[in-house]
PDB file of N, CA and C in Angstrom:
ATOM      1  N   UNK A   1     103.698 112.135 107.209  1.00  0.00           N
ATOM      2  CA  UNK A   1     102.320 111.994 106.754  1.00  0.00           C
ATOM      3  C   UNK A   1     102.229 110.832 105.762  1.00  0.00           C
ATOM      4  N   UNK A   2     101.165 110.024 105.702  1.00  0.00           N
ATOM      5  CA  UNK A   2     100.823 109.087 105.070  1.00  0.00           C
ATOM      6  C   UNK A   2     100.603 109.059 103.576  1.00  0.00           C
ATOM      7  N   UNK A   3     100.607 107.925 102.728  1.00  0.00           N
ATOM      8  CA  UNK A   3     100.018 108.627 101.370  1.00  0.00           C
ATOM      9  C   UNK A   3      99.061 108.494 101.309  1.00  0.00           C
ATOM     10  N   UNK A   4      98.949 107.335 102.038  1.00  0.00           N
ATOM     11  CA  UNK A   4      97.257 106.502 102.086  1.00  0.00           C
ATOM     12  C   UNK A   4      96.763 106.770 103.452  1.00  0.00           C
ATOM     13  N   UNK A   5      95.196 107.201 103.529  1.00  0.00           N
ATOM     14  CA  UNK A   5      94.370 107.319 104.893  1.00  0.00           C
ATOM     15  C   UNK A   5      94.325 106.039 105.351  1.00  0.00           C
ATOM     16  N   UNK A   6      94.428 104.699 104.569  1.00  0.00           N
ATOM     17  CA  UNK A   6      94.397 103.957 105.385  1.00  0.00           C
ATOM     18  C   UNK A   6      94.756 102.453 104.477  1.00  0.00           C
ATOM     19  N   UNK A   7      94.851 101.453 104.832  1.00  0.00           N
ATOM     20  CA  UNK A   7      96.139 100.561 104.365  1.00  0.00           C
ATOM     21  C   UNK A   7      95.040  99.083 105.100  1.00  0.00           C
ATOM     22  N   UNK A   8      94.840  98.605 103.839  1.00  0.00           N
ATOM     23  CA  UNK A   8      94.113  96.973 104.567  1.00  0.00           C
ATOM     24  C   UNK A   8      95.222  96.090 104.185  1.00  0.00           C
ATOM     25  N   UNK A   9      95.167  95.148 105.339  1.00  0.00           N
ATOM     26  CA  UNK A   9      96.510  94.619 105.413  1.00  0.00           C
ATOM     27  C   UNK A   9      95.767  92.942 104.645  1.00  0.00           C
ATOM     28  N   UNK A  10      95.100  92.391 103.870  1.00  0.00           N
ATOM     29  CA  UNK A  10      94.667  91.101 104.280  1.00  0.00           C
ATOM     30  C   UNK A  10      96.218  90.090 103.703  1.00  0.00           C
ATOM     31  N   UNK A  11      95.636  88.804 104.861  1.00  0.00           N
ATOM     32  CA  UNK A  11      96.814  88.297 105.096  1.00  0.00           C
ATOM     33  C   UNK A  11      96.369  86.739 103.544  1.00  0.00           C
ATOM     34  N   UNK A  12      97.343  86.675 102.886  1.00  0.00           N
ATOM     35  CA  UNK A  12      97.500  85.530 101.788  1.00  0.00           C
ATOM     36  C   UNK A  12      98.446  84.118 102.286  1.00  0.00           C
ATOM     37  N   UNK A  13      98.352  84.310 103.213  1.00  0.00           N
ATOM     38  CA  UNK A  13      99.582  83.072 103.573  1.00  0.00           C
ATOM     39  C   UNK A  13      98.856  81.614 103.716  1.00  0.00           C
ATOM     40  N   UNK A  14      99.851  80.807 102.972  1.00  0.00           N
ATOM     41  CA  UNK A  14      98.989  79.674 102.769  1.00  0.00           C
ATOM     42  C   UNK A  14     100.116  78.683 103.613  1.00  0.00           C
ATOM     43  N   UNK A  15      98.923  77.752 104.810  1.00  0.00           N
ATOM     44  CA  UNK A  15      99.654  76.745 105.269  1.00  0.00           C
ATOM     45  C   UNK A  15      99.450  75.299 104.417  1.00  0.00           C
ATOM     46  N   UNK A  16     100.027  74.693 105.195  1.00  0.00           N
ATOM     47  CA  UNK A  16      99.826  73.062 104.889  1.00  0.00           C
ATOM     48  C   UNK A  16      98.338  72.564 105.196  1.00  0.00           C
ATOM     49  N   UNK A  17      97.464  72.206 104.882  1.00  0.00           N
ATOM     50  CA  UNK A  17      96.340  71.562 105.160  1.00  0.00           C
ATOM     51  C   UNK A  17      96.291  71.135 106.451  1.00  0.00           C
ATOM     52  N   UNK A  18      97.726  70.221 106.846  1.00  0.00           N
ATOM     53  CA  UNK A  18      97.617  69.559 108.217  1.00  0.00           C
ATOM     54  C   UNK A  18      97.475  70.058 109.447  1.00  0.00           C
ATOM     55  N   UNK A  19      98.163  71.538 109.144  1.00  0.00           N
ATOM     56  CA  UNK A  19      98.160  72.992 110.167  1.00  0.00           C
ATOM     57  C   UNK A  19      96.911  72.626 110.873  1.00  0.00           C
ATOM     58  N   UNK A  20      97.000  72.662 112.354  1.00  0.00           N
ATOM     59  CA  UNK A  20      95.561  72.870 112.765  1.00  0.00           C
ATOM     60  C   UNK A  20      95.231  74.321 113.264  1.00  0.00           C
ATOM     61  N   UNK A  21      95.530  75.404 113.090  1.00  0.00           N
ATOM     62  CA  UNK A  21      95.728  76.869 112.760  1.00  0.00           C
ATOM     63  C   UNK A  21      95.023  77.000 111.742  1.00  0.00           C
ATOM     64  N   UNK A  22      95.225  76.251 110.709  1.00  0.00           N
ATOM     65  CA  UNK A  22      94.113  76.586 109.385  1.00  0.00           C
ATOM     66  C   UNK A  22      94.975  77.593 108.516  1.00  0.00           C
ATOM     67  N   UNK A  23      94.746  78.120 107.192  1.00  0.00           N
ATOM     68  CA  UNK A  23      95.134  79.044 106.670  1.00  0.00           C
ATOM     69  C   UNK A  23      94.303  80.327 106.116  1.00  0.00           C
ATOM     70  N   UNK A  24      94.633  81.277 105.645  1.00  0.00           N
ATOM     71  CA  UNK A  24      94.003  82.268 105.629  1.00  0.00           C
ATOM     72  C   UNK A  24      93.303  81.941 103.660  1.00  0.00           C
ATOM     73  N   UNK A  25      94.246  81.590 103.417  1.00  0.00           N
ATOM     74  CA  UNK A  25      93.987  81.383 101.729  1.00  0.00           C
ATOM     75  C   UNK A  25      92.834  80.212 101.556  1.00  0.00           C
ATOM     76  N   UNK A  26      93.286  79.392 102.692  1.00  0.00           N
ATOM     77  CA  UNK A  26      92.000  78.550 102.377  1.00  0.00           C
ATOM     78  C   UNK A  26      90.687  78.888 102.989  1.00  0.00           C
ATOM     79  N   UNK A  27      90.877  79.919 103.876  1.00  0.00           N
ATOM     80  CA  UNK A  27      89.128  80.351 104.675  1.00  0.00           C
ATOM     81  C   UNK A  27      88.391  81.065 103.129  1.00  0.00           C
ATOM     82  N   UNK A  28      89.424  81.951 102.621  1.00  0.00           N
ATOM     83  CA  UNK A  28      89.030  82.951 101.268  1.00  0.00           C
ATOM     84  C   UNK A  28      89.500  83.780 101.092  1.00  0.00           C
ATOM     85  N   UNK A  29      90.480  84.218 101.507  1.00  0.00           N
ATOM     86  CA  UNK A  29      91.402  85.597 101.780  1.00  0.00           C
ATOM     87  C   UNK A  29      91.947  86.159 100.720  1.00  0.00           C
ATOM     88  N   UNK A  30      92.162  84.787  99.593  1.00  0.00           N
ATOM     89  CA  UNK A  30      92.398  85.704  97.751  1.00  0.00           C
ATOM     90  C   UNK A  30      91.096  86.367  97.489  1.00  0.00           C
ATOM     91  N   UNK A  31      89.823  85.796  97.951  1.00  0.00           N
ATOM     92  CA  UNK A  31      88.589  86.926  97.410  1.00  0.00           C
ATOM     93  C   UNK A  31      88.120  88.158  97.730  1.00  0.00           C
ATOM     94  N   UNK A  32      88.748  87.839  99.357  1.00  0.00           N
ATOM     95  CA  UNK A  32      88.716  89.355 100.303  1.00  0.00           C
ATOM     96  C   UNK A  32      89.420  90.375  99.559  1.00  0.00           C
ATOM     97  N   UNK A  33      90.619  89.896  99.281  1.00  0.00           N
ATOM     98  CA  UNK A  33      91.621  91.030  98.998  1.00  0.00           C
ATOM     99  C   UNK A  33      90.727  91.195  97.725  1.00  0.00           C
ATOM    100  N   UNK A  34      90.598  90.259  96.704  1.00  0.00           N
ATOM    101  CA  UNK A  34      90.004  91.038  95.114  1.00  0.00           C
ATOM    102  C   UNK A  34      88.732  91.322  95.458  1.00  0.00           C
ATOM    103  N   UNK A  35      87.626  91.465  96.352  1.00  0.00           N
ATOM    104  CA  UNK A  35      86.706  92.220  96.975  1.00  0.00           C
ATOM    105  C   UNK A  35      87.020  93.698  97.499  1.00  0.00           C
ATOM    106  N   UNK A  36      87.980  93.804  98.383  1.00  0.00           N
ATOM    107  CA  UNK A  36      88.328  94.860  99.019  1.00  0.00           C
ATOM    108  C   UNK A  36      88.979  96.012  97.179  1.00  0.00           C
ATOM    109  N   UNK A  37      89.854  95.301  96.510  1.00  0.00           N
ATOM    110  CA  UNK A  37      90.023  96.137  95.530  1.00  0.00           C
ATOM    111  C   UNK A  37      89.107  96.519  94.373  1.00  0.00           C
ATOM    112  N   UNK A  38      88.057  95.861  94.613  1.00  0.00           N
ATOM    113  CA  UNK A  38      86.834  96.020  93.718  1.00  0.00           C
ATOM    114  C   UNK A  38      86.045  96.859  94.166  1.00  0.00           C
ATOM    115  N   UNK A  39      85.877  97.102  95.363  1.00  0.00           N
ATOM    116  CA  UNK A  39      85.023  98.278  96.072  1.00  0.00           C
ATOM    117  C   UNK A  39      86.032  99.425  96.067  1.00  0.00           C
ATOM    118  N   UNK A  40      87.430  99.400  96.560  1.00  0.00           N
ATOM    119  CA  UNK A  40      87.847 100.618  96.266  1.00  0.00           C
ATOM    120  C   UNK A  40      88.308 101.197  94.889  1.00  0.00           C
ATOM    121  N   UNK A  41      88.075 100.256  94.064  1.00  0.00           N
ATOM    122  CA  UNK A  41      87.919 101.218  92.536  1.00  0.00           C
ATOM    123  C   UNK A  41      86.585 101.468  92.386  1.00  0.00           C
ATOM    124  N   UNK A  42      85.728 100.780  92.685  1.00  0.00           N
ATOM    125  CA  UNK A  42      84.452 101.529  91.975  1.00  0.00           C
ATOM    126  C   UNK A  42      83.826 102.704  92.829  1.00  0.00           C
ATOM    127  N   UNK A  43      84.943 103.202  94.187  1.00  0.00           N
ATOM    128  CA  UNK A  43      84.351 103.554  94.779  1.00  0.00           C
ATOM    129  C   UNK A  43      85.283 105.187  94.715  1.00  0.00           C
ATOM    130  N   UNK A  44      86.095 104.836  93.835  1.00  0.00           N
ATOM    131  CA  UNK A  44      87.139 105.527  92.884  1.00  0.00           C
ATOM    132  C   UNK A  44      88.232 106.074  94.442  1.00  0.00           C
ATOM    133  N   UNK A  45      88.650 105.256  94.848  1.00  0.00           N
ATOM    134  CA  UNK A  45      89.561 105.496  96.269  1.00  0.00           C
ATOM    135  C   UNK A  45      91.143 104.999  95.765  1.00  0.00           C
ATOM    136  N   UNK A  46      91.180 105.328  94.589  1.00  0.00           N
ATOM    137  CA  UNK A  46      92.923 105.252  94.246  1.00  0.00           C
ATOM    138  C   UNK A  46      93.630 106.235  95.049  1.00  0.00           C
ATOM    139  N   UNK A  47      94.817 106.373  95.545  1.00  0.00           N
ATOM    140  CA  UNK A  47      95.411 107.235  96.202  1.00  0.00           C
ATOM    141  C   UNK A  47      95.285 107.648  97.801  1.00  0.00           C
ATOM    142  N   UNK A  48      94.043 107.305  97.786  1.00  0.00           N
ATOM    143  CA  UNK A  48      93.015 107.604  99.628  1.00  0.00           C
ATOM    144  C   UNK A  48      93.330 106.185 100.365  1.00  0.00           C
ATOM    145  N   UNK A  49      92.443 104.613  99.577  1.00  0.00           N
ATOM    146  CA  UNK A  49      92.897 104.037 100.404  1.00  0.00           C
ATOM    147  C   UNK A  49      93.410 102.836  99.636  1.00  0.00           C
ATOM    148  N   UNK A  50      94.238 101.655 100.213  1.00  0.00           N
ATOM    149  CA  UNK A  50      95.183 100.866  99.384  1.00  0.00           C
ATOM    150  C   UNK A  50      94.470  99.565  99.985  1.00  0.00           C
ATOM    151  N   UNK A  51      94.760  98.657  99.242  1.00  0.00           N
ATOM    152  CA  UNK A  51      94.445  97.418  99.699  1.00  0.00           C
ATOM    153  C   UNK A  51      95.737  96.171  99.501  1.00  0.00           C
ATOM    154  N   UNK A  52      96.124  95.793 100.717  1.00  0.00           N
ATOM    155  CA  UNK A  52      97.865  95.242 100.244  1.00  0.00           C
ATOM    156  C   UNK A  52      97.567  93.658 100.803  1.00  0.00           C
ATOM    157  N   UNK A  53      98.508  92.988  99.788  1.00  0.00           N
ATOM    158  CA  UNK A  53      98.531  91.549 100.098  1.00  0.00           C
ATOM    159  C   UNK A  53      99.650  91.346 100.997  1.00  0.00           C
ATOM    160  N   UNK A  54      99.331  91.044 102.759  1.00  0.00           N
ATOM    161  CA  UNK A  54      99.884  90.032 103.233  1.00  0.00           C
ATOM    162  C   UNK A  54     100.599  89.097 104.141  1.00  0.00           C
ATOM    163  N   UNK A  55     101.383  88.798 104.391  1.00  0.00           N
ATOM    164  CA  UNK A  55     101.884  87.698 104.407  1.00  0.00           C
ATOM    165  C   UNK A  55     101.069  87.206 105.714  1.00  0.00           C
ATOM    166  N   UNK A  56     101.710  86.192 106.740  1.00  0.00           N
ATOM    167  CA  UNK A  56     101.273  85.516 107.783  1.00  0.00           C
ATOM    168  C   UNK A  56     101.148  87.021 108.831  1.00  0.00           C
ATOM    169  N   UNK A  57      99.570  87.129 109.362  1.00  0.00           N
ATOM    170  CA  UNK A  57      99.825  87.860 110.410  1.00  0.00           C
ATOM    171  C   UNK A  57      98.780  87.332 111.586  1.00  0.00           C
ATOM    172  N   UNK A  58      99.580  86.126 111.610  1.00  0.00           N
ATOM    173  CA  UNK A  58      99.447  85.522 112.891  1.00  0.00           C
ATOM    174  C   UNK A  58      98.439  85.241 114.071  1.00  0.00           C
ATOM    175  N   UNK A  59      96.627  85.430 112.932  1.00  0.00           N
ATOM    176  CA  UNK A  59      95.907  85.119 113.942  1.00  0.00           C
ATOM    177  C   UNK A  59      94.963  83.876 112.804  1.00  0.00           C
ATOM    178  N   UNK A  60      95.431  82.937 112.551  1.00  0.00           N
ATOM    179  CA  UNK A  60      95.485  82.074 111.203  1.00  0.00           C
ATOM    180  C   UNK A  60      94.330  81.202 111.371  1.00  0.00           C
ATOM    181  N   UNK A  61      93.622  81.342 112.942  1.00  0.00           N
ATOM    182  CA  UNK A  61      92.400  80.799 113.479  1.00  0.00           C
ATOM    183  C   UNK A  61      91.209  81.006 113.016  1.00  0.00           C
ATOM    184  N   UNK A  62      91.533  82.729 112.966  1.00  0.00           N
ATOM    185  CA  UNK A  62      90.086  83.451 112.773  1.00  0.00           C
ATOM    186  C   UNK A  62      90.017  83.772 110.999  1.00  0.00           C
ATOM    187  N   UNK A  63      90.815  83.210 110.419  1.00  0.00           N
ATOM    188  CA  UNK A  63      90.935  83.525 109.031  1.00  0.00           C
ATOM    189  C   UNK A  63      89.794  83.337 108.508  1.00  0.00           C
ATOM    190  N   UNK A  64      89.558  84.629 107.373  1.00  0.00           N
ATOM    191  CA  UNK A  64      90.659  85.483 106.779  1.00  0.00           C
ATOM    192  C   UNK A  64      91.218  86.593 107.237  1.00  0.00           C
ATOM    193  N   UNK A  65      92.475  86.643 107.996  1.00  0.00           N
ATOM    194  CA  UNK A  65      92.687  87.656 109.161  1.00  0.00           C
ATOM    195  C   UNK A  65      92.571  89.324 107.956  1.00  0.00           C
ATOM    196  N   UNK A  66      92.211  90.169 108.178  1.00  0.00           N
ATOM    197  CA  UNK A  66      92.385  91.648 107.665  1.00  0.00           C
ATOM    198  C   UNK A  66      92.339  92.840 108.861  1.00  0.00           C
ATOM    199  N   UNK A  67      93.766  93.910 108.432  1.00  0.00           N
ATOM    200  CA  UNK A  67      94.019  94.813 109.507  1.00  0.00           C
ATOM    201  C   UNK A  67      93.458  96.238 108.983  1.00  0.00           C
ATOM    202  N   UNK A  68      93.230  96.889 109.727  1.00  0.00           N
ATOM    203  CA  UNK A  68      92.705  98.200 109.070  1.00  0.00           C
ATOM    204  C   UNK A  68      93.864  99.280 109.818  1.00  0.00           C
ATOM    205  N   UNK A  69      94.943 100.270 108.682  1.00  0.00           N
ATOM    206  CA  UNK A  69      95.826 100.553 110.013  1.00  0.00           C
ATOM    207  C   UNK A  69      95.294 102.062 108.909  1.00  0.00           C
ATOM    208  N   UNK A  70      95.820 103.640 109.617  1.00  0.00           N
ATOM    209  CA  UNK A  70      96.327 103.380 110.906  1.00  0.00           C
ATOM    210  C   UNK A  70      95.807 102.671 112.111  1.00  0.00           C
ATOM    211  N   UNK A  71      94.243 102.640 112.347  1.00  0.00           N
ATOM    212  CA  UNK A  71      93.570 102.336 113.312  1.00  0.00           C
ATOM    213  C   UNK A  71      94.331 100.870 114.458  1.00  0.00           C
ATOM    214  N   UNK A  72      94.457 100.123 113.340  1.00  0.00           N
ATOM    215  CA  UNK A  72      95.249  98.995 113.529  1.00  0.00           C
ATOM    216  C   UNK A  72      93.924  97.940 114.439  1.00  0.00           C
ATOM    217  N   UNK A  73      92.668  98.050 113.300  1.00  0.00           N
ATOM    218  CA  UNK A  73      91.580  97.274 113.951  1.00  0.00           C
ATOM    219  C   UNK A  73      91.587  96.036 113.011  1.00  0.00           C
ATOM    220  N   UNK A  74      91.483  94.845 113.549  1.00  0.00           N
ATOM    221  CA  UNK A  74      91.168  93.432 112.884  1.00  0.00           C
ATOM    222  C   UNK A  74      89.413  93.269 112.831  1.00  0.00           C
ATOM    223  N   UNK A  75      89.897  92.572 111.598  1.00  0.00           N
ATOM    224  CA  UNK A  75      88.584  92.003 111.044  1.00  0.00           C
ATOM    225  C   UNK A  75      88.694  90.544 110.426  1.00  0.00           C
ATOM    226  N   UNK A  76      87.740  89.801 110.385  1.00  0.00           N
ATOM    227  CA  UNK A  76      87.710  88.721 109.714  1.00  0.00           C
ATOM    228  C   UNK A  76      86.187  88.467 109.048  1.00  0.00           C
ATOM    229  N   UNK A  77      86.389  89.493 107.383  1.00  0.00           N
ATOM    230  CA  UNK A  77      85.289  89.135 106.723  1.00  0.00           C
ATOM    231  C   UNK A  77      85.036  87.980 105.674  1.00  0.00           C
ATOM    232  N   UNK A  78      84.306  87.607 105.768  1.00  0.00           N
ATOM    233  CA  UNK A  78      83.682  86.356 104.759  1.00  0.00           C
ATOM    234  C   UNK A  78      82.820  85.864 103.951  1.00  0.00           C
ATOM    235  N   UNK A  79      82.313  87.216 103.216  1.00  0.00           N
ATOM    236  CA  UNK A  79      81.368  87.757 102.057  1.00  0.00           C
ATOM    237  C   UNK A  79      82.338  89.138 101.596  1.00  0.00           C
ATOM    238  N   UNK A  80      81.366  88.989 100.571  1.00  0.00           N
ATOM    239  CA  UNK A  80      81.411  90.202  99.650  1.00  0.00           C
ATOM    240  C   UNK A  80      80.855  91.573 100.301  1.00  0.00           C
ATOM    241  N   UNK A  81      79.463  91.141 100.764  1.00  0.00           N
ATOM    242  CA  UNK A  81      78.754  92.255 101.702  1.00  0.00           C
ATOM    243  C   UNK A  81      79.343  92.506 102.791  1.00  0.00           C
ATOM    244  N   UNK A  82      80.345  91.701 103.802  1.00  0.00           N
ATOM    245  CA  UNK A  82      81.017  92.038 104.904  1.00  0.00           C
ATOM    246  C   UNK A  82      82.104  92.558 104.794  1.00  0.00           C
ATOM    247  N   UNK A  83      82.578  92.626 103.389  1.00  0.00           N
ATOM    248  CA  UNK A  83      83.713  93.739 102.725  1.00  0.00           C
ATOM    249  C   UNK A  83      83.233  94.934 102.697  1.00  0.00           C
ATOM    250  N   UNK A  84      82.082  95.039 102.121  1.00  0.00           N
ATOM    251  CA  UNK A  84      81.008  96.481 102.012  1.00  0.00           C
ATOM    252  C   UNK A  84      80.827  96.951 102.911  1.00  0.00           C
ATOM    253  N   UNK A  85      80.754  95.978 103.486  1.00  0.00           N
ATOM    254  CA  UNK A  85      80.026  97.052 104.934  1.00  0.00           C
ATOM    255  C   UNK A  85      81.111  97.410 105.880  1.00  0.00           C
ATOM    256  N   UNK A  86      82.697  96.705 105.737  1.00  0.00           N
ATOM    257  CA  UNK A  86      83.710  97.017 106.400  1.00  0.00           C
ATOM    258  C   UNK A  86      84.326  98.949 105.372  1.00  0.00           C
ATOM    259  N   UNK A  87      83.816  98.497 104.140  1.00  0.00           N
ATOM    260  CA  UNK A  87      84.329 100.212 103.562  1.00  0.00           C
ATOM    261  C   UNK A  87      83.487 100.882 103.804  1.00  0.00           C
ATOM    262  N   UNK A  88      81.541 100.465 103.939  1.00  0.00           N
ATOM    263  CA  UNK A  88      80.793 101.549 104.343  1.00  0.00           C
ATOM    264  C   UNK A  88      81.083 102.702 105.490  1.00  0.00           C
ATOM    265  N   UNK A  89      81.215 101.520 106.490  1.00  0.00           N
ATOM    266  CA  UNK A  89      81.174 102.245 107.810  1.00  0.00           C
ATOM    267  C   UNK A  89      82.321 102.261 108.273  1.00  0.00           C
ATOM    268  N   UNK A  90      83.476 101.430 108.318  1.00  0.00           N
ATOM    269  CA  UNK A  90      84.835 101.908 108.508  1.00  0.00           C
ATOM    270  C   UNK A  90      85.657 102.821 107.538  1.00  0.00           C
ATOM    271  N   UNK A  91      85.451 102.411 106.842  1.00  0.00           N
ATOM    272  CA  UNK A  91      86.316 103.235 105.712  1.00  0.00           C
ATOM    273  C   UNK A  91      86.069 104.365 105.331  1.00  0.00           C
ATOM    274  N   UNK A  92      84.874 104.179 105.059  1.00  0.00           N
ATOM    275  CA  UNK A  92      84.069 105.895 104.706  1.00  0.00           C
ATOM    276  C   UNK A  92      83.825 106.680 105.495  1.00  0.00           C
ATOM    277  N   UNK A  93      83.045 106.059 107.017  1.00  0.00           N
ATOM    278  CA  UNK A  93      82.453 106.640 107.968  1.00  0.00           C
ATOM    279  C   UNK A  93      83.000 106.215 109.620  1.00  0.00           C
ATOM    280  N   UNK A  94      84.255 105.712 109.429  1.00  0.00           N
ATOM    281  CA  UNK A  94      85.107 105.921 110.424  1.00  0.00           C
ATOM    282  C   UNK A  94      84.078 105.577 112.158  1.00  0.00           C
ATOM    283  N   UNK A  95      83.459 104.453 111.448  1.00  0.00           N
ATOM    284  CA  UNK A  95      82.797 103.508 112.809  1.00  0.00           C
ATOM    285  C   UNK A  95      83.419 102.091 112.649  1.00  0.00           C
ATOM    286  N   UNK A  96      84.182 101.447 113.564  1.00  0.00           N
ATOM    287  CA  UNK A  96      84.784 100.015 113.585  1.00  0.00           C
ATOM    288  C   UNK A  96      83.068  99.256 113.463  1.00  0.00           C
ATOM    289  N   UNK A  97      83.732  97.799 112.766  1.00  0.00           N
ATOM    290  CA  UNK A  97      82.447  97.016 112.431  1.00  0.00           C
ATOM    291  C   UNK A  97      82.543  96.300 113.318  1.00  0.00           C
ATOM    292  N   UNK A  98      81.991  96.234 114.949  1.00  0.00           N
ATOM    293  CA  UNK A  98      82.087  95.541 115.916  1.00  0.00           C
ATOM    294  C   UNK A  98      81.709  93.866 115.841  1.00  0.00           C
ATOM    295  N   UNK A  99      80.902  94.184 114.984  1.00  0.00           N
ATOM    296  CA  UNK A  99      80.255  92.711 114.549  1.00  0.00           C
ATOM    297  C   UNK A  99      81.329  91.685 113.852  1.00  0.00           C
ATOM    298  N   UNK A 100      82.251  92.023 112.962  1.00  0.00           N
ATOM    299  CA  UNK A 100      83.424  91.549 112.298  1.00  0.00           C
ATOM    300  C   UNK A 100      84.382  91.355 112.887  1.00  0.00           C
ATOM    301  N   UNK A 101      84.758  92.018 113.970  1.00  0.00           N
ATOM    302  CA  UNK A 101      85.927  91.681 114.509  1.00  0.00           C
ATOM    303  C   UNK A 101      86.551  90.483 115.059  1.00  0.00           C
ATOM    304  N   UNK A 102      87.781  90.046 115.108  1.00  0.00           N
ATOM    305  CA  UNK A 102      88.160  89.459 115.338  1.00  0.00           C
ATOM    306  C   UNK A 102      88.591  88.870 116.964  1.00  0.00           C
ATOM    307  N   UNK A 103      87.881  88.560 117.713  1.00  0.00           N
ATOM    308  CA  UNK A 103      87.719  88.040 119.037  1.00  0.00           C
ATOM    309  C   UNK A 103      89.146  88.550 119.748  1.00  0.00           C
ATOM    310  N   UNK A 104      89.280  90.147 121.010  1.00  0.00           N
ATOM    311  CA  UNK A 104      90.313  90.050 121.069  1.00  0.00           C
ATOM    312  C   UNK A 104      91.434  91.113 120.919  1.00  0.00           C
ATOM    313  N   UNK A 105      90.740  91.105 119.483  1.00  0.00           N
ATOM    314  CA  UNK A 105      92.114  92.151 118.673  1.00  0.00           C
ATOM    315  C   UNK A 105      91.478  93.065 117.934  1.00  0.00           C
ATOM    316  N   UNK A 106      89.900  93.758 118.193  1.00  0.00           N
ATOM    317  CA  UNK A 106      89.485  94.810 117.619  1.00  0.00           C
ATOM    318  C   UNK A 106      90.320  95.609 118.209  1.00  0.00           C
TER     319      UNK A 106
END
């Protein structure tokens, strides 16, 4: 059994500029992650759900790549509100945000 219901994976990996892949750090992926941990404290989800930094997970196109496991659904949000609305309705209310997903790999 898990400790956490559920585990956001967002990815921090930073390429070279020249990459034509792009990187995740440079789409915004340090704000996602301090977004994603700002909603789950105020949303007082210590212990329930985690928010983890990282590394390359390999879809560096659609960045800022983020995994939602167990489900193991991708997202690529790019606001503050598309963080919200990924804990509203996924997180809380256990509906994938079809609209966010990542072309593919929902």
């Amino acid at each position: 059994m898990s400790r956490f219901e559920r585990h956001v994976f967002v990815c921090i990996n930073e390429r070279d500029e020249s990459d034509a892949r792009g990187c995740c750090v440079a789409s915004g992926s340090l704000d996602v992650h301090r977004w994603f941990k700002s909603e789950f404290k105020s949303r007082n989800w210590k212990g329930r759900m985690r928010a983890n930094k990282a590394g390359c997970l390999d879809v560096c196109e659609f960045g800022p790549a983020v995994v939602v496991y167990p489900e193991g659904v991708w997202y690529s949000p790019r606001s503050e509100q598309e963080v919200k609305e990924i804990c509203d309705r996924h997180l809380a209310g256990g509906e994938v945000v079809t609209e966010l997903l990542i072309p593919g790999l929902g």
